[in-house]
PDB file of N, CA and C in Angstrom:
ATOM      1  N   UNK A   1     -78.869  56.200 -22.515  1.00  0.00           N
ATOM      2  CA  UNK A   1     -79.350  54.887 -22.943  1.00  0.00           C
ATOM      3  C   UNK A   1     -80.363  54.374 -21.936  1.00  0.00           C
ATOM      4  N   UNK A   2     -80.761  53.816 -22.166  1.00  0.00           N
ATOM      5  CA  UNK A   2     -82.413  52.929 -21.745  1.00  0.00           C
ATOM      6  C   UNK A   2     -81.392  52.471 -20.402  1.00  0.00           C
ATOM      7  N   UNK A   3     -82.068  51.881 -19.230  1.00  0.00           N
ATOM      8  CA  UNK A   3     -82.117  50.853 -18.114  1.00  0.00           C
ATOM      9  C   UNK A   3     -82.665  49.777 -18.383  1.00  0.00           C
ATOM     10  N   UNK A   4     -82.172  48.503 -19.104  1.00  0.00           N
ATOM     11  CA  UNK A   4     -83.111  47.405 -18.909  1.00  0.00           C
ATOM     12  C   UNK A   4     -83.169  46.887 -16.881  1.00  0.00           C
ATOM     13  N   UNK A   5     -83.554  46.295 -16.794  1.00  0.00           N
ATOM     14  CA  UNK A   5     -83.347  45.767 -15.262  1.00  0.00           C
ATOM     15  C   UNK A   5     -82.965  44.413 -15.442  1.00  0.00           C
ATOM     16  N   UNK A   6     -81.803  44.048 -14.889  1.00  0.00           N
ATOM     17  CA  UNK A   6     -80.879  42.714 -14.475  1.00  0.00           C
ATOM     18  C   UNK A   6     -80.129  42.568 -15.926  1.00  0.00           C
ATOM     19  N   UNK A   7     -80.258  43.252 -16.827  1.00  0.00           N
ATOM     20  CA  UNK A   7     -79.415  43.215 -18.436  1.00  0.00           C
ATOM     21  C   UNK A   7     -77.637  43.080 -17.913  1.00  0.00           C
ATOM     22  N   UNK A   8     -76.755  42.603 -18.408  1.00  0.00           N
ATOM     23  CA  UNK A   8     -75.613  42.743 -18.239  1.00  0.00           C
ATOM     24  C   UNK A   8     -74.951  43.594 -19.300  1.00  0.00           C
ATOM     25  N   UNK A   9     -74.658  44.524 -18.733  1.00  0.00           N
ATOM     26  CA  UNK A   9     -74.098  45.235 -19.954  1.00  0.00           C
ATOM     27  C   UNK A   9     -72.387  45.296 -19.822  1.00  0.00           C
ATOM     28  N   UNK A  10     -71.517  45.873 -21.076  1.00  0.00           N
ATOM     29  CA  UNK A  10     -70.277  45.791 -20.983  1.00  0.00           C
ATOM     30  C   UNK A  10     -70.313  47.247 -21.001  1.00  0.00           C
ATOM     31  N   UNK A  11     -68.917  47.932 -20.902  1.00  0.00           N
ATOM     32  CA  UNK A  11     -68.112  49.598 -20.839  1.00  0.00           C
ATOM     33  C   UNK A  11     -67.123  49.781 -20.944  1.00  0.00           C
ATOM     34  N   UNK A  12     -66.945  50.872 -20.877  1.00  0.00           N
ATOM     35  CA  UNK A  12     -65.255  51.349 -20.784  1.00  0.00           C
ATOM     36  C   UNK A  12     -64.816  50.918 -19.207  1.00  0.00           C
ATOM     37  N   UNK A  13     -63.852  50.641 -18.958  1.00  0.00           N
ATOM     38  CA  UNK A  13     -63.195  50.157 -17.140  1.00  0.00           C
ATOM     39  C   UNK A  13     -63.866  51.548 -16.671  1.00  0.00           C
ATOM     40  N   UNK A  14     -63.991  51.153 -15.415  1.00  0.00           N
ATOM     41  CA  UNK A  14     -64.873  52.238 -14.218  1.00  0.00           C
ATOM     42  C   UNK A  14     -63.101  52.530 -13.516  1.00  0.00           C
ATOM     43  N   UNK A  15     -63.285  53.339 -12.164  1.00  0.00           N
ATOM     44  CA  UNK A  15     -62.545  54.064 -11.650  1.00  0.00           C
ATOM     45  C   UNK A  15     -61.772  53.170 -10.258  1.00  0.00           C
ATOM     46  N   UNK A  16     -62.797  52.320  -9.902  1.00  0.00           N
ATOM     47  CA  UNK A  16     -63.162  51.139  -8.425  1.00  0.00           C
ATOM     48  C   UNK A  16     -62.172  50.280  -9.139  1.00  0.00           C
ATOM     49  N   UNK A  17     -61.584  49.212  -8.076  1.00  0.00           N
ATOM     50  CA  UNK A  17     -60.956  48.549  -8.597  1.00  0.00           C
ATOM     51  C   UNK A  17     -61.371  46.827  -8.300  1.00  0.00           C
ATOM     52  N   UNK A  18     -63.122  46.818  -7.380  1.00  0.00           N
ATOM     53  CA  UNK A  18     -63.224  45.697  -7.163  1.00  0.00           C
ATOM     54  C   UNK A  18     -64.956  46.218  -7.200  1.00  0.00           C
ATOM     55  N   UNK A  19     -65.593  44.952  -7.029  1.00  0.00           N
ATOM     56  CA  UNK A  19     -67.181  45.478  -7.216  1.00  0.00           C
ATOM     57  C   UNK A  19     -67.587  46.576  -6.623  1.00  0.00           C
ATOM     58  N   UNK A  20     -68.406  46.890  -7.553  1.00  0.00           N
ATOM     59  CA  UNK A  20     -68.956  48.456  -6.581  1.00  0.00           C
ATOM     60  C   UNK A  20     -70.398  48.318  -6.377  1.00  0.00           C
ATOM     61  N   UNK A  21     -71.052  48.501  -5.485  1.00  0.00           N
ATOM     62  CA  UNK A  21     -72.501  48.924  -5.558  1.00  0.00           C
ATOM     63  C   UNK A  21     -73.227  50.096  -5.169  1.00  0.00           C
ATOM     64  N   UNK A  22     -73.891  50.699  -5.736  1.00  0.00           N
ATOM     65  CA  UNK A  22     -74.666  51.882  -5.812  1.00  0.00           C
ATOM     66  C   UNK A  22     -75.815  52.154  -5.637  1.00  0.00           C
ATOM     67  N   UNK A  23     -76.705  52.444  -4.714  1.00  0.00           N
ATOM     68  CA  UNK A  23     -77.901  52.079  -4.539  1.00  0.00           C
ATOM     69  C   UNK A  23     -78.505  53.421  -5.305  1.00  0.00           C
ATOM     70  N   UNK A  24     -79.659  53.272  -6.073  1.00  0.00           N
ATOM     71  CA  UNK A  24     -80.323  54.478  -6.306  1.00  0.00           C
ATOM     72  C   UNK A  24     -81.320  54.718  -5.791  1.00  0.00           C
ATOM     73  N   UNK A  25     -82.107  56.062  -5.544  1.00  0.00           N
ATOM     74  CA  UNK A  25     -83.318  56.184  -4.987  1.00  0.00           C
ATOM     75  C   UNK A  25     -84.462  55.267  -5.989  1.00  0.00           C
ATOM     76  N   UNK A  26     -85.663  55.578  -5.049  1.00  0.00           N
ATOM     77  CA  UNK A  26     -87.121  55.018  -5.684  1.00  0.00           C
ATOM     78  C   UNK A  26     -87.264  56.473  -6.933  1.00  0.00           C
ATOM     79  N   UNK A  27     -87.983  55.705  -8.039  1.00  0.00           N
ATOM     80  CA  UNK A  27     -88.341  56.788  -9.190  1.00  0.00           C
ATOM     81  C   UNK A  27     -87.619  56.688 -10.377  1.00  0.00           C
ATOM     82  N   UNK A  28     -86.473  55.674 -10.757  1.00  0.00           N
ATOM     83  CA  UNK A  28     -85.620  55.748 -11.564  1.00  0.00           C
ATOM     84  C   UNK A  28     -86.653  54.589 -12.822  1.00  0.00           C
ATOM     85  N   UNK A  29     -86.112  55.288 -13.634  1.00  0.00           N
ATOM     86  CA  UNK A  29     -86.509  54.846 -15.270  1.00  0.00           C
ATOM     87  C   UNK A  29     -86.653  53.561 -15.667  1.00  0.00           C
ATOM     88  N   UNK A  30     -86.922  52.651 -16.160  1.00  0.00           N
ATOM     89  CA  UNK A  30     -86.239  51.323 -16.470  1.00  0.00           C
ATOM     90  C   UNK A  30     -87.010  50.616 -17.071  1.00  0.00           C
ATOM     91  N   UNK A  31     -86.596  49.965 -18.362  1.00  0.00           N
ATOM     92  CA  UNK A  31     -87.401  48.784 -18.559  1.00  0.00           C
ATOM     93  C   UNK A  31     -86.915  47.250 -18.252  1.00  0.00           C
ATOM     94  N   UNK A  32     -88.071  46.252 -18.547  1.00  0.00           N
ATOM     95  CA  UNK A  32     -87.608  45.042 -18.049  1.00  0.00           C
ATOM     96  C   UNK A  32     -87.667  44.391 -19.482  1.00  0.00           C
ATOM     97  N   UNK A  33     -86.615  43.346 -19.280  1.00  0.00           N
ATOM     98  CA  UNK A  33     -85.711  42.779 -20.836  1.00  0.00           C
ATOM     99  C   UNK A  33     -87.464  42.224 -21.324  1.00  0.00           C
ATOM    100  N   UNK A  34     -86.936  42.036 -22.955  1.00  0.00           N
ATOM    101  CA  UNK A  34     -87.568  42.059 -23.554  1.00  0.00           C
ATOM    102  C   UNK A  34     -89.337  43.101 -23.697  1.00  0.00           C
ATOM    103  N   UNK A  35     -89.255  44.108 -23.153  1.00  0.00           N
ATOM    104  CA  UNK A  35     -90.255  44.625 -23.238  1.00  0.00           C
ATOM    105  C   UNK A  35     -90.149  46.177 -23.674  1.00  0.00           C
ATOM    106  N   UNK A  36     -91.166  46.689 -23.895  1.00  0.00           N
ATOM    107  CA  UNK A  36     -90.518  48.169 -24.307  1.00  0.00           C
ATOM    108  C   UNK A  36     -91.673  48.972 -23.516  1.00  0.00           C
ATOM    109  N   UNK A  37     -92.215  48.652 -22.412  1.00  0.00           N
ATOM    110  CA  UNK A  37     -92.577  49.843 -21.400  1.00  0.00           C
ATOM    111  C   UNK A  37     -91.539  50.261 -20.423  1.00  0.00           C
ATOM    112  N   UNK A  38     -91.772  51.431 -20.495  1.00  0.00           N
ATOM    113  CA  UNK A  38     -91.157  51.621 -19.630  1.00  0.00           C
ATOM    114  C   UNK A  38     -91.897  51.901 -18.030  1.00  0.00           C
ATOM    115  N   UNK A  39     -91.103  51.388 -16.787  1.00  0.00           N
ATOM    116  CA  UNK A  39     -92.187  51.749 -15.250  1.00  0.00           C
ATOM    117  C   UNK A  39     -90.422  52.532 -14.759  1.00  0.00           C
ATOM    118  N   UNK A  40     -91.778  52.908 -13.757  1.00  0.00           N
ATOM    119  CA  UNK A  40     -90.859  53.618 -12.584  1.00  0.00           C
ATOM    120  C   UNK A  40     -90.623  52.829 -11.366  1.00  0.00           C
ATOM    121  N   UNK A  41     -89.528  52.735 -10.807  1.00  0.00           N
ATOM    122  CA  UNK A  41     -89.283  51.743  -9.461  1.00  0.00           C
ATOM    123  C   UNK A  41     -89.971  52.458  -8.405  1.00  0.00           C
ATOM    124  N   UNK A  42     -90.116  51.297  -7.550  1.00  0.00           N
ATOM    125  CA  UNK A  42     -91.411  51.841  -6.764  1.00  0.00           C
ATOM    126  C   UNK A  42     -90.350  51.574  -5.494  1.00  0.00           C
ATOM    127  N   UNK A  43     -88.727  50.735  -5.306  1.00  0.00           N
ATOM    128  CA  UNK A  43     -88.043  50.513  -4.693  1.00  0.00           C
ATOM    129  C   UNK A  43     -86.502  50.889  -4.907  1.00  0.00           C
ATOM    130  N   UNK A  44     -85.584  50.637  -3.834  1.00  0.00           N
ATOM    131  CA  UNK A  44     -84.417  50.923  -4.624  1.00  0.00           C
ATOM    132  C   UNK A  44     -83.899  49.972  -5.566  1.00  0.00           C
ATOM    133  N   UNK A  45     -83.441  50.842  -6.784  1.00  0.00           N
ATOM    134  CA  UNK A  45     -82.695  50.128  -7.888  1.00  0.00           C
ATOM    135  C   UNK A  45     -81.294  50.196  -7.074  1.00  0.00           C
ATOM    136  N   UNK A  46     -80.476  48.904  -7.399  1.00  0.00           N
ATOM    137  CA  UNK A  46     -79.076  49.263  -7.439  1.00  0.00           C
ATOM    138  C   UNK A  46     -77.675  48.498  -8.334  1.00  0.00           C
ATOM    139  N   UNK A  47     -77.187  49.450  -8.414  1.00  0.00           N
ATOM    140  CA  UNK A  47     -75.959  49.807 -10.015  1.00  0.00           C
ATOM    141  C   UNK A  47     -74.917  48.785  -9.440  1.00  0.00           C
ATOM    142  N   UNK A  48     -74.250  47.703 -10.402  1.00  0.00           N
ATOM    143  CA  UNK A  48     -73.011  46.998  -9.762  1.00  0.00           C
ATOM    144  C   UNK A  48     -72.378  47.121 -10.831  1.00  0.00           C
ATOM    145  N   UNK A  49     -70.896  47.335 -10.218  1.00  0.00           N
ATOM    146  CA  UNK A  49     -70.269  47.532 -11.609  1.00  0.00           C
ATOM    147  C   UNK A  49     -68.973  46.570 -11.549  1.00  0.00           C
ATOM    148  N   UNK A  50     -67.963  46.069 -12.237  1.00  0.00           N
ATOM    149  CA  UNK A  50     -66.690  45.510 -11.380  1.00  0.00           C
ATOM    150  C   UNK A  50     -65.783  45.413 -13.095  1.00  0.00           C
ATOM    151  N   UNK A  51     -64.508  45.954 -12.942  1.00  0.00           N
ATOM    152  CA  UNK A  51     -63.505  45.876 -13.817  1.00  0.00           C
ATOM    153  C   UNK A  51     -63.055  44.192 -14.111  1.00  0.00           C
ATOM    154  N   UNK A  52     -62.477  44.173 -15.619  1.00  0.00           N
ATOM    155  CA  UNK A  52     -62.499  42.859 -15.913  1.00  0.00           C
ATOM    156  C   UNK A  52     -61.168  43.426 -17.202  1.00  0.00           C
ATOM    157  N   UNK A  53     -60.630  42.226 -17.131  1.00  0.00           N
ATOM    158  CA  UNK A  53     -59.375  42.075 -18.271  1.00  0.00           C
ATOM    159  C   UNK A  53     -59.543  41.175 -19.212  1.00  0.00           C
ATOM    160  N   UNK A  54     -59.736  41.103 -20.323  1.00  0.00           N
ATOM    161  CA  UNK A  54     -59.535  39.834 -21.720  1.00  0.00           C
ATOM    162  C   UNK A  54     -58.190  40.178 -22.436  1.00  0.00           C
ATOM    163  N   UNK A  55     -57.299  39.485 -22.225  1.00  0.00           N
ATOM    164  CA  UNK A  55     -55.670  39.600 -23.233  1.00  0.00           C
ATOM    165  C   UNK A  55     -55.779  41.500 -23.264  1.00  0.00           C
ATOM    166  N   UNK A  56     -55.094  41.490 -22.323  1.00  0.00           N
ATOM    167  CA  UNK A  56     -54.670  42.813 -21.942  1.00  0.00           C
ATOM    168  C   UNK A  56     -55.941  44.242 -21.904  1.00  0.00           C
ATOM    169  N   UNK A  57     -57.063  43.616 -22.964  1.00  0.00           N
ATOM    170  CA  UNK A  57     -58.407  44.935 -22.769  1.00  0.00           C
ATOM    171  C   UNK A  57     -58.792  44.503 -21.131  1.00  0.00           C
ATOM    172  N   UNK A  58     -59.192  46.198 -21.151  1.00  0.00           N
ATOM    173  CA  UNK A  58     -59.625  46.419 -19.948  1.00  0.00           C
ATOM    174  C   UNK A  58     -60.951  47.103 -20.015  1.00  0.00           C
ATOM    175  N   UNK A  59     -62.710  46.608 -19.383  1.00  0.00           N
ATOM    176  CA  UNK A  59     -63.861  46.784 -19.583  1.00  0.00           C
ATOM    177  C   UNK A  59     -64.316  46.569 -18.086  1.00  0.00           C
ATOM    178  N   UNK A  60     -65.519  47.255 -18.376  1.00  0.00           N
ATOM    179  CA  UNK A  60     -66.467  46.975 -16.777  1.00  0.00           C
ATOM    180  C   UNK A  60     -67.712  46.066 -17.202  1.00  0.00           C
ATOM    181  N   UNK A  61     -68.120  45.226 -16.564  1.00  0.00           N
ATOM    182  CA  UNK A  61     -69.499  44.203 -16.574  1.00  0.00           C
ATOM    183  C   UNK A  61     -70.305  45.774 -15.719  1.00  0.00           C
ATOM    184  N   UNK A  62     -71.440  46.206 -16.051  1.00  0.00           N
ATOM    185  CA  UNK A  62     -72.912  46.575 -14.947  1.00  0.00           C
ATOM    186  C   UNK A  62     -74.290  46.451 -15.201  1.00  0.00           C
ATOM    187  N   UNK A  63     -74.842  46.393 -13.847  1.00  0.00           N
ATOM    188  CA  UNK A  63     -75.883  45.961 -13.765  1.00  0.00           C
ATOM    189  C   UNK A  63     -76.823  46.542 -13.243  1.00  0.00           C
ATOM    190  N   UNK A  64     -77.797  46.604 -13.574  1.00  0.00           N
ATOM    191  CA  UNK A  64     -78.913  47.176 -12.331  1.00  0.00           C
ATOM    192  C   UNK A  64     -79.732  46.467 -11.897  1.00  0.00           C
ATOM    193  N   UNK A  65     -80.070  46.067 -10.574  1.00  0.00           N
ATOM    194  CA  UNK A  65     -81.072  44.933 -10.546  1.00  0.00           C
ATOM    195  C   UNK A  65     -81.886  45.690  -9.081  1.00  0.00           C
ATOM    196  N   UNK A  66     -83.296  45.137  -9.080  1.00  0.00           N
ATOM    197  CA  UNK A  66     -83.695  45.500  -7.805  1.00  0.00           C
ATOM    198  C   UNK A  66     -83.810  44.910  -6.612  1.00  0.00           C
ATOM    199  N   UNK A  67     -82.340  43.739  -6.723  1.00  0.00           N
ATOM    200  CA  UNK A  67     -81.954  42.836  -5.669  1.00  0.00           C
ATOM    201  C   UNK A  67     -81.023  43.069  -4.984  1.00  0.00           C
ATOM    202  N   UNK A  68     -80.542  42.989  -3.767  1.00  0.00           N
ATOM    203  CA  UNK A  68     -79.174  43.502  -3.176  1.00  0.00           C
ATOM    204  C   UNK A  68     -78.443  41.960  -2.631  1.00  0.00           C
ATOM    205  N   UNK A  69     -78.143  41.493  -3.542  1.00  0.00           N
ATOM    206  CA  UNK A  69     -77.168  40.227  -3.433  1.00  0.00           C
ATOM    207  C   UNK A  69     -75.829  40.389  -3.857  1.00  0.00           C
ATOM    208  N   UNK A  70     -74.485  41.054  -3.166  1.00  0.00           N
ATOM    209  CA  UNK A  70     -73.274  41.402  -3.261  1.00  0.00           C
ATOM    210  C   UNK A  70     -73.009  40.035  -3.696  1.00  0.00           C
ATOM    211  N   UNK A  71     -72.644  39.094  -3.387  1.00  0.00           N
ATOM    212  CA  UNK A  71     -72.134  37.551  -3.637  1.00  0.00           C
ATOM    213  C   UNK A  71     -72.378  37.197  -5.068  1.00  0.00           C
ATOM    214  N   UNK A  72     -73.837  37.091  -4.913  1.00  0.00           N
ATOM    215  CA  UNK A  72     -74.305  36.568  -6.136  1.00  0.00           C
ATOM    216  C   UNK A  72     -74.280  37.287  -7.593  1.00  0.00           C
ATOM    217  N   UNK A  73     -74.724  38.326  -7.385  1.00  0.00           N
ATOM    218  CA  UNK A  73     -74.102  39.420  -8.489  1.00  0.00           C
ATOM    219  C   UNK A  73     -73.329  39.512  -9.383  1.00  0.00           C
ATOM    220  N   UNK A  74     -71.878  39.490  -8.204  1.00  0.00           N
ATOM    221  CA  UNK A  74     -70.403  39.269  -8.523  1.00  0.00           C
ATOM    222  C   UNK A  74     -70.465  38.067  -9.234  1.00  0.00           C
ATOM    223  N   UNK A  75     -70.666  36.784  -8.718  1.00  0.00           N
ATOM    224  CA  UNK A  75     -70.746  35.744  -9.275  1.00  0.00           C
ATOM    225  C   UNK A  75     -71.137  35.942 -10.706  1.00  0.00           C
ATOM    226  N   UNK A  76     -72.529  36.061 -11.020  1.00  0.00           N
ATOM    227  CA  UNK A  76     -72.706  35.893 -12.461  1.00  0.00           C
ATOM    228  C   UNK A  76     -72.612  37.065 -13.093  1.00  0.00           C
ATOM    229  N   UNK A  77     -71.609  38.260 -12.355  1.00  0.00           N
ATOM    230  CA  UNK A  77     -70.675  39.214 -13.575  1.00  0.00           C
ATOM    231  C   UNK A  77     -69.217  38.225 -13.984  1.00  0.00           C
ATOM    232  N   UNK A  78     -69.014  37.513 -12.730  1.00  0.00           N
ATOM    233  CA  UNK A  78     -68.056  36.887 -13.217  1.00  0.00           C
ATOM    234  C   UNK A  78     -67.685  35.591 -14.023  1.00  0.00           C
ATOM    235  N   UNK A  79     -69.234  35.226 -14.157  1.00  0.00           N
ATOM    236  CA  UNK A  79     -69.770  34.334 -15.469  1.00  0.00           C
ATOM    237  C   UNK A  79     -69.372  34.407 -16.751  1.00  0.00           C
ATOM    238  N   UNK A  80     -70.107  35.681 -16.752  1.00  0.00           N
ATOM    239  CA  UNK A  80     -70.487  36.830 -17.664  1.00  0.00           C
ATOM    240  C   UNK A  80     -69.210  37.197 -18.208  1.00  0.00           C
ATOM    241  N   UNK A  81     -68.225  36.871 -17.887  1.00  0.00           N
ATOM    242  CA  UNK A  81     -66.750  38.181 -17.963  1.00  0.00           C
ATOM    243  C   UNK A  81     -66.104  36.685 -18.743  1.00  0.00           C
ATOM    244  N   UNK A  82     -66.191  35.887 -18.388  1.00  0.00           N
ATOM    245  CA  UNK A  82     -65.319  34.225 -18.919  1.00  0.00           C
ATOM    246  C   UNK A  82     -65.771  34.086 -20.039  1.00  0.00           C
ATOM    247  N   UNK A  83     -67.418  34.318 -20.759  1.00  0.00           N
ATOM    248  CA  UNK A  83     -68.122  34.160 -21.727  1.00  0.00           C
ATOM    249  C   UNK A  83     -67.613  34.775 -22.643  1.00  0.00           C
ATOM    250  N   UNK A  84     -67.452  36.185 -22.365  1.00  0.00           N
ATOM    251  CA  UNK A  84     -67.001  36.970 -23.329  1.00  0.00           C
ATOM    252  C   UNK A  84     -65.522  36.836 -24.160  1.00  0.00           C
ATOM    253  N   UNK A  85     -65.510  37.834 -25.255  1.00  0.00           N
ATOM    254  CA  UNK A  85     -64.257  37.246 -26.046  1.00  0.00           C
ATOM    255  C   UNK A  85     -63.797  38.701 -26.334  1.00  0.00           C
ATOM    256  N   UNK A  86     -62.496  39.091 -26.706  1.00  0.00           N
ATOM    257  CA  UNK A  86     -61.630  40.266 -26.751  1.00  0.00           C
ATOM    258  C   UNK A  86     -61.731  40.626 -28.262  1.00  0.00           C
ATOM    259  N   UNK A  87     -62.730  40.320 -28.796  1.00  0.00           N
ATOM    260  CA  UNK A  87     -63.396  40.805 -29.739  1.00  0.00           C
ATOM    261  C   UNK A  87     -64.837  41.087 -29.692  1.00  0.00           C
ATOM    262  N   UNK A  88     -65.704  40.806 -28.919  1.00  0.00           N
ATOM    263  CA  UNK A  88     -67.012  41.384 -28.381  1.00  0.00           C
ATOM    264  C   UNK A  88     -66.884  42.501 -27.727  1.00  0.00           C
ATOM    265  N   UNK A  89     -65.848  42.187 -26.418  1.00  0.00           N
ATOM    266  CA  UNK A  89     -65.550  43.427 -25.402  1.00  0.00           C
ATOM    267  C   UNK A  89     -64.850  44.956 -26.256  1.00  0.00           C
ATOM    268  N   UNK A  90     -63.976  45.037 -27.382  1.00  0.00           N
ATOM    269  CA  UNK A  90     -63.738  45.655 -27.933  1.00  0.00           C
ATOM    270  C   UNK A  90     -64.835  46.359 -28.824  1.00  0.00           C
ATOM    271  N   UNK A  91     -65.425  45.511 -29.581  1.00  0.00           N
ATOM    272  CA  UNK A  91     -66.791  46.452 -30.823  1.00  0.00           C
ATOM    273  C   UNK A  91     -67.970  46.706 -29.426  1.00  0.00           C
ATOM    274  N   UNK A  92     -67.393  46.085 -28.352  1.00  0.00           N
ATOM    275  CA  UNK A  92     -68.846  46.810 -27.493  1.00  0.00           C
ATOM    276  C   UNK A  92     -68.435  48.269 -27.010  1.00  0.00           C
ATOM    277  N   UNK A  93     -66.804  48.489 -26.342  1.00  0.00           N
ATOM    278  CA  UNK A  93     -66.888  49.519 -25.868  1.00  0.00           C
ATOM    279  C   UNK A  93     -65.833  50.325 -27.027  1.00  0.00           C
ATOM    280  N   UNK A  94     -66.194  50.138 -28.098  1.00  0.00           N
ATOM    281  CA  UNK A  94     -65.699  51.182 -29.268  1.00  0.00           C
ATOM    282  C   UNK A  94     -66.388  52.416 -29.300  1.00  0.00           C
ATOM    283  N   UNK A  95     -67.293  52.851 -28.928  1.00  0.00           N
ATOM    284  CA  UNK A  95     -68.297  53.805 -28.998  1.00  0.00           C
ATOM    285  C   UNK A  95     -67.484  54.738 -27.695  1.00  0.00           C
ATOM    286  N   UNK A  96     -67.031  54.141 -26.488  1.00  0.00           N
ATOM    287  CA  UNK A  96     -66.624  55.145 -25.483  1.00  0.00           C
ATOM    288  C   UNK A  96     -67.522  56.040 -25.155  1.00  0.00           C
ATOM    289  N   UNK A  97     -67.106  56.993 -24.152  1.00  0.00           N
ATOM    290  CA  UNK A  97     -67.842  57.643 -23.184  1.00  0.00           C
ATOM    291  C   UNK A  97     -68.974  57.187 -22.310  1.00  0.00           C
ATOM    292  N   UNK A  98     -70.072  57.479 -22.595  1.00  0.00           N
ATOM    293  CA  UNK A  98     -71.587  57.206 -21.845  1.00  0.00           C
ATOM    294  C   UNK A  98     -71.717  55.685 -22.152  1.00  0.00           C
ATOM    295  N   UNK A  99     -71.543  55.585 -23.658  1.00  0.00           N
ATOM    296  CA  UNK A  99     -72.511  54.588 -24.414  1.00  0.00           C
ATOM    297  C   UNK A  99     -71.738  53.080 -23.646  1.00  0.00           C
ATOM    298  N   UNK A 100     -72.876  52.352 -23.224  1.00  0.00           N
ATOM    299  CA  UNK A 100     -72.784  50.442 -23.387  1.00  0.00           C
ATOM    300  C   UNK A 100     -73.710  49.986 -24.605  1.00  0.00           C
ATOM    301  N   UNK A 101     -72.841  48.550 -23.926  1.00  0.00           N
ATOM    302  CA  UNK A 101     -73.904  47.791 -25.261  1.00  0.00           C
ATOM    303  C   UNK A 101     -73.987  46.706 -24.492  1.00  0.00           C
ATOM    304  N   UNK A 102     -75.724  46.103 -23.919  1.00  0.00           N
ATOM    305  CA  UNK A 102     -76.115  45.217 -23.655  1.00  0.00           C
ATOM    306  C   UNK A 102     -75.421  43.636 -24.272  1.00  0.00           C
ATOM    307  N   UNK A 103     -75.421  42.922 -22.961  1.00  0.00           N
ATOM    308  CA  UNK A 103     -75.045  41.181 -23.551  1.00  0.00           C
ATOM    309  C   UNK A 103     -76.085  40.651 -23.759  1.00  0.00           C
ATOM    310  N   UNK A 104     -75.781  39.665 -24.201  1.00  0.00           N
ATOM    311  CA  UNK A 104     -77.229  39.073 -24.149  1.00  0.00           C
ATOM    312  C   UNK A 104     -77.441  38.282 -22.602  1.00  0.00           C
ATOM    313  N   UNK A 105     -76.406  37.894 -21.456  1.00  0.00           N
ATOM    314  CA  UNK A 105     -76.724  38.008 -20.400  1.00  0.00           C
ATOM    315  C   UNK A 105     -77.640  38.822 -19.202  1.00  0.00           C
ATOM    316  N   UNK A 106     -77.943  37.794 -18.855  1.00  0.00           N
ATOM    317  CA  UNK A 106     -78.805  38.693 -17.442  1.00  0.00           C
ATOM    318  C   UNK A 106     -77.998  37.902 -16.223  1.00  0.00           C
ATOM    319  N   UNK A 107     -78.803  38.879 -14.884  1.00  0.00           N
ATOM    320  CA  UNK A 107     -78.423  37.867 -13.498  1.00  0.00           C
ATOM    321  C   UNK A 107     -79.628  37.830 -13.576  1.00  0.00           C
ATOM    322  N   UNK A 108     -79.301  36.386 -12.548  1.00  0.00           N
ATOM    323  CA  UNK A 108     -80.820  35.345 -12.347  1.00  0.00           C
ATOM    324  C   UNK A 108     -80.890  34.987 -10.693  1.00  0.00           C
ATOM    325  N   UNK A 109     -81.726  36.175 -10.035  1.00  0.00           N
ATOM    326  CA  UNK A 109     -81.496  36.104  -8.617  1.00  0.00           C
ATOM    327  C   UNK A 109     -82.299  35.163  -7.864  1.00  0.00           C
ATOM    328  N   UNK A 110     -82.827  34.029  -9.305  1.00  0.00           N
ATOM    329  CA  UNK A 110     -83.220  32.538  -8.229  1.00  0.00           C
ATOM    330  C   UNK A 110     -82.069  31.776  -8.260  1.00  0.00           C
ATOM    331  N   UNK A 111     -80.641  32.084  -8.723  1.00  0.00           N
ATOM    332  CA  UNK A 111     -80.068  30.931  -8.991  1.00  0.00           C
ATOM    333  C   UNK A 111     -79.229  31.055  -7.174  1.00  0.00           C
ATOM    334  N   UNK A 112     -80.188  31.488  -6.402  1.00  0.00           N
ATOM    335  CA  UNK A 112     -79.234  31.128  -4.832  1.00  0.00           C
ATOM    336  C   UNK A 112     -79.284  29.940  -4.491  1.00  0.00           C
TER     337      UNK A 112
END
């Protein structure tokens, strides 16, 4: 699936049991929301991911952004995770394996 950059997407639960971050090298794929070019990062991208519960489902919020704000991140995955409903989080990660399905959330790394 595509990389938007700062998109919040939902998943199946990850393996971590508290935020994770992942830095990737320069060169990775990505487009930016609403657009359909795609560029190459000219910096590091990096992957956050963090497990979340709605009435007993269990899903991951991730992100890719080319900001390294641990705090803030977390924060508006954990926005992001209250918004949602145990009927979104379910038809999103019905597909399993690889596949997400974008929120209509983003992080917004002016909101420091």
């Amino acid at each position: 699936m595509d990389i938007i950059l700062n998109q919040i997407a939902v998943w199946s639960p990850c393996l971590v049991s508290s935020l994770n971050v992942r830095e990737m090298p320069k060169g990775e794929r990505f487009l930016m929301p609403g657009t359909v070019i795609y560029r190459i990062s000219e910096t590091p991208i990096y992957r956050y991911i963090k497990n979340y519960t709605i009435k007993k489902v269990k899903f991951s919020l991730f992100v890719r952004t080319a900001y390294r704000d641990d705090k803030l991140v977390e924060q508006q995955l954990d926005e992001t995770a209250k918004k949602l409903t145990k009927e979104y989080v379910l038809n999103a990660i019905s597909a399993g394996g690889m596949n997400f399905t974008y929120t209509p959330y983003s992080v917004d790394m002016g909101a420091k």
